[in-house]
C-alpha atoms as a PDB file:
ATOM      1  CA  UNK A   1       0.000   0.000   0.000  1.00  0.00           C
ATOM      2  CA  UNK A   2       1.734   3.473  -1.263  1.00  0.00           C
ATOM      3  CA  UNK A   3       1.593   6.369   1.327  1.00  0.00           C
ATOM      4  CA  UNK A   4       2.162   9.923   0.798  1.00  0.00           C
ATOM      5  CA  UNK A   5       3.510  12.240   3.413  1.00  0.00           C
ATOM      6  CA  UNK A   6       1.035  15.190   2.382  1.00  0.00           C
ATOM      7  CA  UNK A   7      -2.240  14.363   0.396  1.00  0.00           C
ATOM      8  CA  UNK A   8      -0.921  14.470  -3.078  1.00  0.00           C
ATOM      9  CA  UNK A   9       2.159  15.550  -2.035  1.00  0.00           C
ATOM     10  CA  UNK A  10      -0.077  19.387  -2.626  1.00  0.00           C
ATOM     11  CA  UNK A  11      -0.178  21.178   0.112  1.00  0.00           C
ATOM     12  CA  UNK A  12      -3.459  22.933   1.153  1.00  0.00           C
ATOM     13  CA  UNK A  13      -4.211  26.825   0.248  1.00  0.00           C
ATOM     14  CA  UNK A  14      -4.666  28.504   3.407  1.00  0.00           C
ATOM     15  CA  UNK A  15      -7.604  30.665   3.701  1.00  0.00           C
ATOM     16  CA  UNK A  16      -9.261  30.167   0.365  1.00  0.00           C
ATOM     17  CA  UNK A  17     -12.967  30.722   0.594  1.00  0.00           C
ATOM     18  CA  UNK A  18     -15.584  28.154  -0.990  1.00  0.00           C
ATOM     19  CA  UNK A  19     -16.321  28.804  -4.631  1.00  0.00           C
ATOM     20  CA  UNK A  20     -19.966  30.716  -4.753  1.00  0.00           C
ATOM     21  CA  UNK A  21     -19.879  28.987  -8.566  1.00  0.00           C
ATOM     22  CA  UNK A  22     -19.232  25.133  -7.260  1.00  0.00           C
ATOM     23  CA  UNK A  23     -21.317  22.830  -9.467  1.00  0.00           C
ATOM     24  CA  UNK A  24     -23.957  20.568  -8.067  1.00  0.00           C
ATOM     25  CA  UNK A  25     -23.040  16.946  -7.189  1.00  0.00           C
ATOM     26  CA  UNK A  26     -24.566  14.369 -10.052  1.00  0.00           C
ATOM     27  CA  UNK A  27     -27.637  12.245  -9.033  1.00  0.00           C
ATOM     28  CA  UNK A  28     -26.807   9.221  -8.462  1.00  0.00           C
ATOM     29  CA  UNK A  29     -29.105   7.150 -10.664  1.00  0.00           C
ATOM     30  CA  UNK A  30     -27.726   4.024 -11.407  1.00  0.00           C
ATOM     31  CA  UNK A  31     -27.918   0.209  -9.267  1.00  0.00           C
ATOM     32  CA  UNK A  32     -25.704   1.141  -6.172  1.00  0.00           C
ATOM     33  CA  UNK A  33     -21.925  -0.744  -6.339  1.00  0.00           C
ATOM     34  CA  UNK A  34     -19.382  -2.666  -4.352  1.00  0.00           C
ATOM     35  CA  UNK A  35     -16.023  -0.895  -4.853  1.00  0.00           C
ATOM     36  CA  UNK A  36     -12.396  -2.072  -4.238  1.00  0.00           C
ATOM     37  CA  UNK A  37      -9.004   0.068  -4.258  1.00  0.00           C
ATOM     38  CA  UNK A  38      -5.565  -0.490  -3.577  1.00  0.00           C
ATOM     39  CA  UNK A  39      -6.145   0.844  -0.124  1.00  0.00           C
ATOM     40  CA  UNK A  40      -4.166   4.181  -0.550  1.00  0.00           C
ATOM     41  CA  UNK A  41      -5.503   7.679  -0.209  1.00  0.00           C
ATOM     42  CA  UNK A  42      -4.782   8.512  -4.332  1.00  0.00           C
ATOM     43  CA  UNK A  43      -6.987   5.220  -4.472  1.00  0.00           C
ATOM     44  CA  UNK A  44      -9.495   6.457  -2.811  1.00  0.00           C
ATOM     45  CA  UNK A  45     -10.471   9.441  -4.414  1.00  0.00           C
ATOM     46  CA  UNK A  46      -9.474   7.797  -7.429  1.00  0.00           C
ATOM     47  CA  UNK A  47     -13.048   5.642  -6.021  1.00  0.00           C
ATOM     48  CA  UNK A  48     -14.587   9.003  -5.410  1.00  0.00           C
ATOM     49  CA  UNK A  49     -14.652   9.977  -9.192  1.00  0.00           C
ATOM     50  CA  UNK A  50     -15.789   6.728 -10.287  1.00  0.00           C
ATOM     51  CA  UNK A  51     -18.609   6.745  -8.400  1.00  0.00           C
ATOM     52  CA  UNK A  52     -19.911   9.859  -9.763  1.00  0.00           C
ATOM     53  CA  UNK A  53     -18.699   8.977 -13.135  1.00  0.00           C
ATOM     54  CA  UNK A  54     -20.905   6.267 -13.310  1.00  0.00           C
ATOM     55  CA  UNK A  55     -23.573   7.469 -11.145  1.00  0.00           C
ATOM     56  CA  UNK A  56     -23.564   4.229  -8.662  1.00  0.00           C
ATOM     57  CA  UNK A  57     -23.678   5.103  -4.976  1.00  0.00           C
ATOM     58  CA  UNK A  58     -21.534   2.898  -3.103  1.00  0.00           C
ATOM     59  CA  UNK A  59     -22.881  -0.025  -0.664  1.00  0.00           C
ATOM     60  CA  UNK A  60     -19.044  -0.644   0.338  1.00  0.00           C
ATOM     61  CA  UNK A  61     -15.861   0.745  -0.482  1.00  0.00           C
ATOM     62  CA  UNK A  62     -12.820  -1.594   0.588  1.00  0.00           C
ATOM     63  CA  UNK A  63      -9.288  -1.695   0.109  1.00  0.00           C
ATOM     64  CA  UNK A  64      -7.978  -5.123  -2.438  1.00  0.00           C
ATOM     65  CA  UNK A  65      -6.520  -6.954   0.612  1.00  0.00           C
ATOM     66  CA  UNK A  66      -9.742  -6.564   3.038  1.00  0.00           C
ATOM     67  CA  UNK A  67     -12.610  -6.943   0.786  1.00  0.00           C
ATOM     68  CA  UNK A  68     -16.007  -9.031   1.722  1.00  0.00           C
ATOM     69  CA  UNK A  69     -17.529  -9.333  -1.181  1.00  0.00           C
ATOM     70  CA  UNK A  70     -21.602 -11.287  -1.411  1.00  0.00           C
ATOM     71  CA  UNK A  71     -22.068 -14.148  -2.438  1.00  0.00           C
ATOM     72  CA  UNK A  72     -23.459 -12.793  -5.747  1.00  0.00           C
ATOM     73  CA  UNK A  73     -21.560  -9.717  -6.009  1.00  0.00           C
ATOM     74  CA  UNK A  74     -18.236  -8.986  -7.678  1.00  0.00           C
ATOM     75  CA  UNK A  75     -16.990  -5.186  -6.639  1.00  0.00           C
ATOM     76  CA  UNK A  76     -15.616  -3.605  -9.204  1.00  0.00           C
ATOM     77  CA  UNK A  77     -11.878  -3.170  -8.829  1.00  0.00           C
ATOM     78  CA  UNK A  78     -10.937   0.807  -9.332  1.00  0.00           C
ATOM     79  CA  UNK A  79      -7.156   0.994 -10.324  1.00  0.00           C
ATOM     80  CA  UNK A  80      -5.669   4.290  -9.379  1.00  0.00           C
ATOM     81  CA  UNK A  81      -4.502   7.417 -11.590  1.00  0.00           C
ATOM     82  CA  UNK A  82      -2.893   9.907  -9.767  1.00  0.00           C
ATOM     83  CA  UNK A  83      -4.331  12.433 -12.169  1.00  0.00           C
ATOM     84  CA  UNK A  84      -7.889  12.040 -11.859  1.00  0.00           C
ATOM     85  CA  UNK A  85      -7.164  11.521  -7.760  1.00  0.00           C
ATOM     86  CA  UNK A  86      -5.209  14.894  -8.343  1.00  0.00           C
ATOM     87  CA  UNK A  87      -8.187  16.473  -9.933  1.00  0.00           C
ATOM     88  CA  UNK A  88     -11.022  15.263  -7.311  1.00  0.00           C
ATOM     89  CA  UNK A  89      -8.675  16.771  -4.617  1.00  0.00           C
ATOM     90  CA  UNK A  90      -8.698  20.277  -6.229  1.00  0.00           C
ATOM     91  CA  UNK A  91     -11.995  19.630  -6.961  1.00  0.00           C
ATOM     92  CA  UNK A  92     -13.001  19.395  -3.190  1.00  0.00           C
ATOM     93  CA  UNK A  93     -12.462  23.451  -2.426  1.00  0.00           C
ATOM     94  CA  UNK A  94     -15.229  23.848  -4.591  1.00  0.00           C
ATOM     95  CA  UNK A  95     -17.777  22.596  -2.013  1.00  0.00           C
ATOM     96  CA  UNK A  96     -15.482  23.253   1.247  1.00  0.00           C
ATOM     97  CA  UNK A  97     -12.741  24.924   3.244  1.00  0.00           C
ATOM     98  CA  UNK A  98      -9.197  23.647   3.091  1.00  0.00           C
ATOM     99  CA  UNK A  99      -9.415  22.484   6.888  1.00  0.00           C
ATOM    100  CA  UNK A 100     -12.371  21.089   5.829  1.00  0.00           C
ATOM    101  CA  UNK A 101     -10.736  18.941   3.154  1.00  0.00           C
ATOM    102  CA  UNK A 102      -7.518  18.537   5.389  1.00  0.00           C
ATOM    103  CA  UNK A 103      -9.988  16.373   8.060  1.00  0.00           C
ATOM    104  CA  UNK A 104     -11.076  13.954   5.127  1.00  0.00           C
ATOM    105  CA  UNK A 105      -6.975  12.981   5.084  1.00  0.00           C
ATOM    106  CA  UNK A 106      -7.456  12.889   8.741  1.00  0.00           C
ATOM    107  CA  UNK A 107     -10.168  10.687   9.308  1.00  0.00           C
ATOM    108  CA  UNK A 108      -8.459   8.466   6.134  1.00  0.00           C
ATOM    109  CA  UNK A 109      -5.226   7.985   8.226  1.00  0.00           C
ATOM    110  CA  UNK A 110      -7.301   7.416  11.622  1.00  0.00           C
ATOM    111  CA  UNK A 111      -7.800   3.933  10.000  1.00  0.00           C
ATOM    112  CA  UNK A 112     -11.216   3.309  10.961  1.00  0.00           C
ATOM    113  CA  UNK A 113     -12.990   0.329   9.561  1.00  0.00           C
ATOM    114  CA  UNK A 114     -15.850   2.333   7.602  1.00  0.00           C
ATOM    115  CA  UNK A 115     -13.299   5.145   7.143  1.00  0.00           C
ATOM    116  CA  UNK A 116     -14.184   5.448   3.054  1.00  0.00           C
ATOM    117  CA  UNK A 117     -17.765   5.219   3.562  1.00  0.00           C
ATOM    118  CA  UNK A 118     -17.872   8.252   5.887  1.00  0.00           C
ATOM    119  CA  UNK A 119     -15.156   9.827   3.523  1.00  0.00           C
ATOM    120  CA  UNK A 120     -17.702   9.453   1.022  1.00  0.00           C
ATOM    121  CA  UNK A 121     -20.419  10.725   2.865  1.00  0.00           C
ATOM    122  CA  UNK A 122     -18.767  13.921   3.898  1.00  0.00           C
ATOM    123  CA  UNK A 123     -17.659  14.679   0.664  1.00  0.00           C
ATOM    124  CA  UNK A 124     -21.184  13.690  -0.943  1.00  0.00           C
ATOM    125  CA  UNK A 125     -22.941  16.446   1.547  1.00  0.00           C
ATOM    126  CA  UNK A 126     -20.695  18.880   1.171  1.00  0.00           C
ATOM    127  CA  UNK A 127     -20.973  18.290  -2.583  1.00  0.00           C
ATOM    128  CA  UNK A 128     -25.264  18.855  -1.767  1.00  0.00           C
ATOM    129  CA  UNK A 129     -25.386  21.431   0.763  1.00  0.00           C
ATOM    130  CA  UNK A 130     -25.322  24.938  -0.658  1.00  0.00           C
ATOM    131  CA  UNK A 131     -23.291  26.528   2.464  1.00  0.00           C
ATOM    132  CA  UNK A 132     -20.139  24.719   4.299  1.00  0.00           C
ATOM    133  CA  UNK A 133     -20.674  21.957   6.260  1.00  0.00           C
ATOM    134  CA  UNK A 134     -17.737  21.897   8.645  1.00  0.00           C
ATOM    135  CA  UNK A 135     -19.596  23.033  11.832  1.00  0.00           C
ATOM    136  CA  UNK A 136     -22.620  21.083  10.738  1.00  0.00           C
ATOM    137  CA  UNK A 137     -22.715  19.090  14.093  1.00  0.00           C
ATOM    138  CA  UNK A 138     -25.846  17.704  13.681  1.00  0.00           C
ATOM    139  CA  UNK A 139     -25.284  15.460  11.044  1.00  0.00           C
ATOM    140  CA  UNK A 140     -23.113  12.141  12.291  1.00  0.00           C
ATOM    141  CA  UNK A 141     -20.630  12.452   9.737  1.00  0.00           C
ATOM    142  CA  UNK A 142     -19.844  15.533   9.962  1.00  0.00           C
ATOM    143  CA  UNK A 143     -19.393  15.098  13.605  1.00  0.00           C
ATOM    144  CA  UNK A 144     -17.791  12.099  13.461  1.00  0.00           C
ATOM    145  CA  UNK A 145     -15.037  13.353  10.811  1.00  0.00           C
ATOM    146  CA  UNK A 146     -14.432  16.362  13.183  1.00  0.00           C
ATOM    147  CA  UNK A 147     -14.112  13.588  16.209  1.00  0.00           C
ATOM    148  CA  UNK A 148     -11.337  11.824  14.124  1.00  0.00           C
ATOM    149  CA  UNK A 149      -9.733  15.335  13.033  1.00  0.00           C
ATOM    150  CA  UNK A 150      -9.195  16.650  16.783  1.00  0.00           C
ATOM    151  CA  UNK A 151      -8.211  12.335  17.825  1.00  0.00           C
ATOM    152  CA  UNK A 152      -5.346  12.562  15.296  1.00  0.00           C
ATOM    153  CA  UNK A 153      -4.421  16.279  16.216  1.00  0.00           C
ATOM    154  CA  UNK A 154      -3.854  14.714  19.522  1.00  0.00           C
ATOM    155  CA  UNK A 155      -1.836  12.134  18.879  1.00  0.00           C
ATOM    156  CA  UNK A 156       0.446  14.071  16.039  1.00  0.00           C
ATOM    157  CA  UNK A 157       1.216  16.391  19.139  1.00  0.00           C
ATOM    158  CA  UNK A 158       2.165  13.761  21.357  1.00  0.00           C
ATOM    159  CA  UNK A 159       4.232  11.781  18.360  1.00  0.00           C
ATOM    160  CA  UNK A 160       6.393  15.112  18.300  1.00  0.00           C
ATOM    161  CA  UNK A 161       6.875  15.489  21.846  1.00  0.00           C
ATOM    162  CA  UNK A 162       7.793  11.736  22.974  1.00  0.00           C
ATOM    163  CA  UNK A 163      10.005  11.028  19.663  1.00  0.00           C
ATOM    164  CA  UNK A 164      12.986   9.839  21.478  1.00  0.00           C
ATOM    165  CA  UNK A 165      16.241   9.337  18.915  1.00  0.00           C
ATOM    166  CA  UNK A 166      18.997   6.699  19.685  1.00  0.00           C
ATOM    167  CA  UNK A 167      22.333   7.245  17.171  1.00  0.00           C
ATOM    168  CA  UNK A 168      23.782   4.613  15.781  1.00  0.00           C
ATOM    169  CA  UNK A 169      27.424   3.940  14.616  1.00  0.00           C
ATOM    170  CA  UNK A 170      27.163   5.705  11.352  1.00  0.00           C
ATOM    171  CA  UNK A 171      25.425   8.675  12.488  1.00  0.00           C
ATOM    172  CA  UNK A 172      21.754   7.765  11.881  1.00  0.00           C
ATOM    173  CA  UNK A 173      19.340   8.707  14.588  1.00  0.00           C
ATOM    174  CA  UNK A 174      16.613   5.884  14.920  1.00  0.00           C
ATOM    175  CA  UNK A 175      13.252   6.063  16.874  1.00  0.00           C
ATOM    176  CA  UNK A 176      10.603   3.694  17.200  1.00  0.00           C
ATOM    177  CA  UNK A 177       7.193   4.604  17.708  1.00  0.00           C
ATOM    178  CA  UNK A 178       3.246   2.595  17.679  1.00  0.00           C
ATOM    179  CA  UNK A 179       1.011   4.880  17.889  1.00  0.00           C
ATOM    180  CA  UNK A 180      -2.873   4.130  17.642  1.00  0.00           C
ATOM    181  CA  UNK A 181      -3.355   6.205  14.438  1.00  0.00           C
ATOM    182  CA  UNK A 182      -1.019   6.196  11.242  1.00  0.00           C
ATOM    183  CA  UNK A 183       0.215   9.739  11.992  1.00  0.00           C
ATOM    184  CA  UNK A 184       3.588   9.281   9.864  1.00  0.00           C
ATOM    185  CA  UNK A 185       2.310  11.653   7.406  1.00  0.00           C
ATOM    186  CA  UNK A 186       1.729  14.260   9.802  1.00  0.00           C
ATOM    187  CA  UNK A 187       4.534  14.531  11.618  1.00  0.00           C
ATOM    188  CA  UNK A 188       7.159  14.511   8.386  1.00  0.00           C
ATOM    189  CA  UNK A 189       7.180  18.910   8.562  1.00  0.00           C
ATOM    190  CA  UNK A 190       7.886  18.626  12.067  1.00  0.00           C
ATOM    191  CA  UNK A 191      10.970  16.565  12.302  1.00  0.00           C
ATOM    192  CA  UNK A 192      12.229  17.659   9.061  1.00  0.00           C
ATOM    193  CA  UNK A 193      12.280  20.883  10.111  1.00  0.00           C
ATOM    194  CA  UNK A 194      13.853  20.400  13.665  1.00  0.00           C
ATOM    195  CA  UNK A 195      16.359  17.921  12.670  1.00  0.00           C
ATOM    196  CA  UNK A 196      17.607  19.656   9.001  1.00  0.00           C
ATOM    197  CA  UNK A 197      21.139  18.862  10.158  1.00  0.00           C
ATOM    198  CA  UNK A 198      21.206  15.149  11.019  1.00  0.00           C
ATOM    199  CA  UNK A 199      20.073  11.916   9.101  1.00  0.00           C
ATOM    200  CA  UNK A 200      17.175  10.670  11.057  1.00  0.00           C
ATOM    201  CA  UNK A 201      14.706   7.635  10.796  1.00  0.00           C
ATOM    202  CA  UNK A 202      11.583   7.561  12.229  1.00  0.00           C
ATOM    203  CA  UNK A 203      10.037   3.604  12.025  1.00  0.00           C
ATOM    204  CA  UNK A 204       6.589   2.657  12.732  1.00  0.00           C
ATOM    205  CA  UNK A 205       6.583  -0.755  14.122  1.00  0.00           C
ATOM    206  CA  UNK A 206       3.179  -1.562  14.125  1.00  0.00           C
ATOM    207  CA  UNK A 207       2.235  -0.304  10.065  1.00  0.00           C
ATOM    208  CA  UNK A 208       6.219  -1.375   9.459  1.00  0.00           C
ATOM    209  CA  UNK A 209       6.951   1.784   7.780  1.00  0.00           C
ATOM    210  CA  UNK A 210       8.830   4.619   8.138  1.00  0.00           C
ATOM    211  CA  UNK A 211      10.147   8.215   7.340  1.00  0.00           C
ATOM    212  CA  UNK A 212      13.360   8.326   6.430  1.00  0.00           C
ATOM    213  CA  UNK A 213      15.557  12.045   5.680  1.00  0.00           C
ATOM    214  CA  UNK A 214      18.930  11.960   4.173  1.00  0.00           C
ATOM    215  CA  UNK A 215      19.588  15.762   4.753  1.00  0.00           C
ATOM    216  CA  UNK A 216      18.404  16.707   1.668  1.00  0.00           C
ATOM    217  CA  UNK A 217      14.659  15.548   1.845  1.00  0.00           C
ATOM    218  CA  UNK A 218      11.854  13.145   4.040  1.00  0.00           C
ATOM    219  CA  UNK A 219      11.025   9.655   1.834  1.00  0.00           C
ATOM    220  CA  UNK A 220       8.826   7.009   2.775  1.00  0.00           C
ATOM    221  CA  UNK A 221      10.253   3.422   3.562  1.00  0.00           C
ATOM    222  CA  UNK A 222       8.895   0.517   3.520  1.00  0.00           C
ATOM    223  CA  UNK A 223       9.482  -2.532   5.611  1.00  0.00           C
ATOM    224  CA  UNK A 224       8.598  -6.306   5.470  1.00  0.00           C
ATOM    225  CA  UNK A 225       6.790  -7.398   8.459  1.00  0.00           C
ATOM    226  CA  UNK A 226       8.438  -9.851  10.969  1.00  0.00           C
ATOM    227  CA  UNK A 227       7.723 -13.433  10.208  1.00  0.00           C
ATOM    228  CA  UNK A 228       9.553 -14.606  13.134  1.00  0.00           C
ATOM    229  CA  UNK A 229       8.241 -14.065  16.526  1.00  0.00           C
ATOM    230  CA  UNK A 230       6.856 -10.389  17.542  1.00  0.00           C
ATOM    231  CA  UNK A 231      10.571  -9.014  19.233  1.00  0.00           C
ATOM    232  CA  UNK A 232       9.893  -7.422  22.572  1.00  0.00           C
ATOM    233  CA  UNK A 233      12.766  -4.935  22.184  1.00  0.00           C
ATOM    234  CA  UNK A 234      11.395  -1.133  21.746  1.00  0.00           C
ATOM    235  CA  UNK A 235      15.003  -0.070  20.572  1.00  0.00           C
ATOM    236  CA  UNK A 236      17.608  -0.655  17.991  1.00  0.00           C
ATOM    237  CA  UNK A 237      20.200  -3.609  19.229  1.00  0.00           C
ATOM    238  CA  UNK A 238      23.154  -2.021  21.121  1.00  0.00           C
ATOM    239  CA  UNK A 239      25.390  -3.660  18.547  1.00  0.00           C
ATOM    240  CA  UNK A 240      24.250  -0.765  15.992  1.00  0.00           C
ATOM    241  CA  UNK A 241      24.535   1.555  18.302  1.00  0.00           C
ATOM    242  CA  UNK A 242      27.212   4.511  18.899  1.00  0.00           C
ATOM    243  CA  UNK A 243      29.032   3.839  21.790  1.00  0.00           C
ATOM    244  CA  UNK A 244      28.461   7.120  23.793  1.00  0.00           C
ATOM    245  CA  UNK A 245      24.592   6.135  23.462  1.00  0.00           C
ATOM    246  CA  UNK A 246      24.465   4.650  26.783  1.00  0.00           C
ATOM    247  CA  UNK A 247      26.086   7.823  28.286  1.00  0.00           C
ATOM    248  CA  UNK A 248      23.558   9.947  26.675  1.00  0.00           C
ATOM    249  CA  UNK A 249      20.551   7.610  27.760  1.00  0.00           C
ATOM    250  CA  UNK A 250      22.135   8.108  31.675  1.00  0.00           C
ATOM    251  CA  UNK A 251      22.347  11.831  31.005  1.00  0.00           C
ATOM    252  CA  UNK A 252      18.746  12.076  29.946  1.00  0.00           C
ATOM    253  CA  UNK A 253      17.695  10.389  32.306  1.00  0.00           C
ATOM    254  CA  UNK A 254      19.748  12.467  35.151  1.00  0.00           C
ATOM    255  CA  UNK A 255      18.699  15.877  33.491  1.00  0.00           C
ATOM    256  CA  UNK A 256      14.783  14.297  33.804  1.00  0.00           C
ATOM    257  CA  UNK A 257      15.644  13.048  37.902  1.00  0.00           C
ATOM    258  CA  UNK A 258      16.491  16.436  38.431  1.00  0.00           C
ATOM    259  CA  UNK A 259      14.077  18.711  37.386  1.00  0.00           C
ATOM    260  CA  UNK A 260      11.701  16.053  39.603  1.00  0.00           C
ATOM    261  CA  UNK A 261      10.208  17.481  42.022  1.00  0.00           C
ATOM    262  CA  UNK A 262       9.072  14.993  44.461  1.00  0.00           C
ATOM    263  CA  UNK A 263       6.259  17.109  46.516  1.00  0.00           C
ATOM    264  CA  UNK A 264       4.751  18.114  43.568  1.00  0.00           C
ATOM    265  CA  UNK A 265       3.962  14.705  42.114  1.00  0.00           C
ATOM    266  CA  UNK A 266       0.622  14.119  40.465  1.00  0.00           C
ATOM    267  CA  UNK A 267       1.065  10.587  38.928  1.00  0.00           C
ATOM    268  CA  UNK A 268      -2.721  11.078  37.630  1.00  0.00           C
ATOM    269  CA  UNK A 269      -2.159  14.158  35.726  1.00  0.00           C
ATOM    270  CA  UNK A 270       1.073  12.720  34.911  1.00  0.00           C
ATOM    271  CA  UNK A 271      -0.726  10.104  32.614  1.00  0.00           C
ATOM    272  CA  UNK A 272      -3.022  11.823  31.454  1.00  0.00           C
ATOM    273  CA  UNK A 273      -0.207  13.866  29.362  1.00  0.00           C
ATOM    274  CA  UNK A 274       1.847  11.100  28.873  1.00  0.00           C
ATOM    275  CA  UNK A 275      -0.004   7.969  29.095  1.00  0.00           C
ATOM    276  CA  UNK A 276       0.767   4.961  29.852  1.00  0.00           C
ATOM    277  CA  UNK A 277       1.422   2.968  26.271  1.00  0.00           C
ATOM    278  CA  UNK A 278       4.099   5.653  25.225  1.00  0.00           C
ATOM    279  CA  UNK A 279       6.290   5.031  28.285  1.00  0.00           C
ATOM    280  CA  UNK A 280       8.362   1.773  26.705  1.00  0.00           C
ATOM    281  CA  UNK A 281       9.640   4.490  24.235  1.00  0.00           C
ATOM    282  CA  UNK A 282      10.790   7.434  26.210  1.00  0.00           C
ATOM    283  CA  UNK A 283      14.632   7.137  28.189  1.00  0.00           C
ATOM    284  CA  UNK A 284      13.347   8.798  31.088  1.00  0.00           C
ATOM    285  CA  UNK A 285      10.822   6.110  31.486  1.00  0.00           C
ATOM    286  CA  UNK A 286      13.508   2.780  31.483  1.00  0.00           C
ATOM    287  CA  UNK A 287      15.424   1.549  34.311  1.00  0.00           C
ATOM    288  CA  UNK A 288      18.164   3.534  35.675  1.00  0.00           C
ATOM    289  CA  UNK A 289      21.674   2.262  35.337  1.00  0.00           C
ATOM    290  CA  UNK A 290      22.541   3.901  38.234  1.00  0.00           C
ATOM    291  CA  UNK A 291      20.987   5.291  41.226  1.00  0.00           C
ATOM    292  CA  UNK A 292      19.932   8.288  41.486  1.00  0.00           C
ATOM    293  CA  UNK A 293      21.095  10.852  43.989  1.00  0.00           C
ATOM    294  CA  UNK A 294      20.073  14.618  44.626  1.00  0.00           C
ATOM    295  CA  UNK A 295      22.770  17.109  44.024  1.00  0.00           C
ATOM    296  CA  UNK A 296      24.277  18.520  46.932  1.00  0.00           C
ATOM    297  CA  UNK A 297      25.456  22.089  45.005  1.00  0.00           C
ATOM    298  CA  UNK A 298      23.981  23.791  48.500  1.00  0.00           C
ATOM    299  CA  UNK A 299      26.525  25.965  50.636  1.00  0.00           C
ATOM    300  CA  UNK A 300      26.659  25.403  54.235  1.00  0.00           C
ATOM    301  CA  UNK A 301      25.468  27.674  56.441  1.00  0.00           C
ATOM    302  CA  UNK A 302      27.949  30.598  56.963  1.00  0.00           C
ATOM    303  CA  UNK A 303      28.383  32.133  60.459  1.00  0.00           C
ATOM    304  CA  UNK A 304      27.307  35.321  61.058  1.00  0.00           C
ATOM    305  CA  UNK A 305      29.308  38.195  60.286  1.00  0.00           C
ATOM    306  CA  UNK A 306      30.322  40.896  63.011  1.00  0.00           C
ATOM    307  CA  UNK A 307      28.270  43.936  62.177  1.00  0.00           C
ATOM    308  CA  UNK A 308      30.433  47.316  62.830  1.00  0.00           C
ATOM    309  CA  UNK A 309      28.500  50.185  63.418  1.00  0.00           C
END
């Protein structure tokens, strides 16, 4: 499955208005279809123009490697042309706002199980609806779109805050993260822009994909999934590794004993910012090496000095 780190790699224009001159959607006439796509966003709205093309609503749109067809049904395979998905994604600012558009990538990458159906939806009432349905919270899908929107918001911010690197021997800096959403494609900018100096991979262990930059620019890579048995290691092997790693892992995790402060402890709030599942990938969260001990930088008290007056 092909994976692009912005939605057609075309980046949204920021503040455009929706067009008072936007056609209206086609009916559509003909016996609904099953539809089938190589499961990647280009696919999908690839799917989007077919169904309008030929004017068959869609009982269920499924990527090739998930599909449940009837027992007298064949879905109709839609190949994709990154042209036409090009077009229907230009197309979209016709009928609504580009955060409005931005949330249908959202909700595709949340990886819900009925994600194209309620892709489709949106699009189709937006396509109906003569004023823009973003805030239209009474209608499910538009709520539940917005829902997905603000759940992958949340976990792109907490992919860029608990991103922990480890270099290896030939200066690559390698981090392994599983989060619940496929938020890869989200957090490309961030890192790109933050690390511009250092040749960085990013790896996705449970989609088995990464984002790889080579200071020059931010590719996908793919990986073959394990075949042997799941590996409980979080972290690259520490025969890869540069040998000051371990140093800096201690030193991390001193900085993070110090600023502790013990009174003020709130291990509830404390999860609820950092919860629980993210912990096996942040250094401050492993076992320490060595025990820690508070710095004793205070001076002793000084005697009094004789006052002359």
């Amino acid at each position: 499955m092909s994976r692009s780190l912005t939605p057609l790699n075309q980046p949204a224009t920021p503040g455009k208005a929706i067009r008072a001159d936007r056609p209206a959607a086609p009916a559509l006439t003909a016996s609904p279809l099953d539809y089938t796509y190589d499961g990647s966003f280009e696919g999908l709205l690839t799917v989007l123009f077919t169904i309008y093309d030929r004017k068959a609503a869609p009982n269920s749109i499924q990527p090739e490697g998930a599909v449940q067809g009837g027992l007298f049904t064949q879905p109709l395979l839609v190949e994709t042309h990154e042209a036409t998905a090009v077009r229907v994604w230009e197309g979209l600012l016709r009928h609504m706002t580009p955060e409005a558009r931005t949330r249908l990538f959202h909700a595709f990458l949340s990886e819900q199980p009925d994600r194209e159906l309620l892709i489709f939806r949106y699009a189709d009432l937006a396509m109906r609806s003569s004023q823009d349905i973003a805030e239209n919270y009474a209608d499910d899908n538009v709520r539940r779109v917005a829902h997905l929107a603000q759940q992958m918001g949340r976990e792109k911010h907490r992919m860029e805050a608990f991103v922990r690197f480890e270099k290896t021997a030939d200066e690559l800096f390698h981090a392994t993260i599983e989060p619940d959403f496929d938020v890869l494609p989200l957090i490309a900018p961030h890192f790109t822009k933050r690390y511009a100096d250092q040749r960085w991979l990013i790896y996705d262990r449970r989609r088995h994909y990464g984002l790889y930059y080579d200071l020059h620019r931010t590719d996908i890579v793919q990986f073959e999934p394990d075949t042997a048995a799941p590996r409980r290691s979080t972290s690259v092997s520490a025969t890869v590794l540069d040998e000051r790693e371990p140093l800096f892992k201690v030193l991390w995790q001193t900085y993070f004993d110090h600023v502790n402060i013990p009174e003020r402890k709130n291990i509830k709030l404390h999860r609820r910012h950092i919860p629980l599942r993210y912990w096996k990938y942040l250094s401050e969260k492993q076992p320490r090496e060595t025990r820690f001990e508070p710095i004793k930088n205070k001076r002793p008290p000084q005697p009094d000095t004789l006052r002359l007056g």
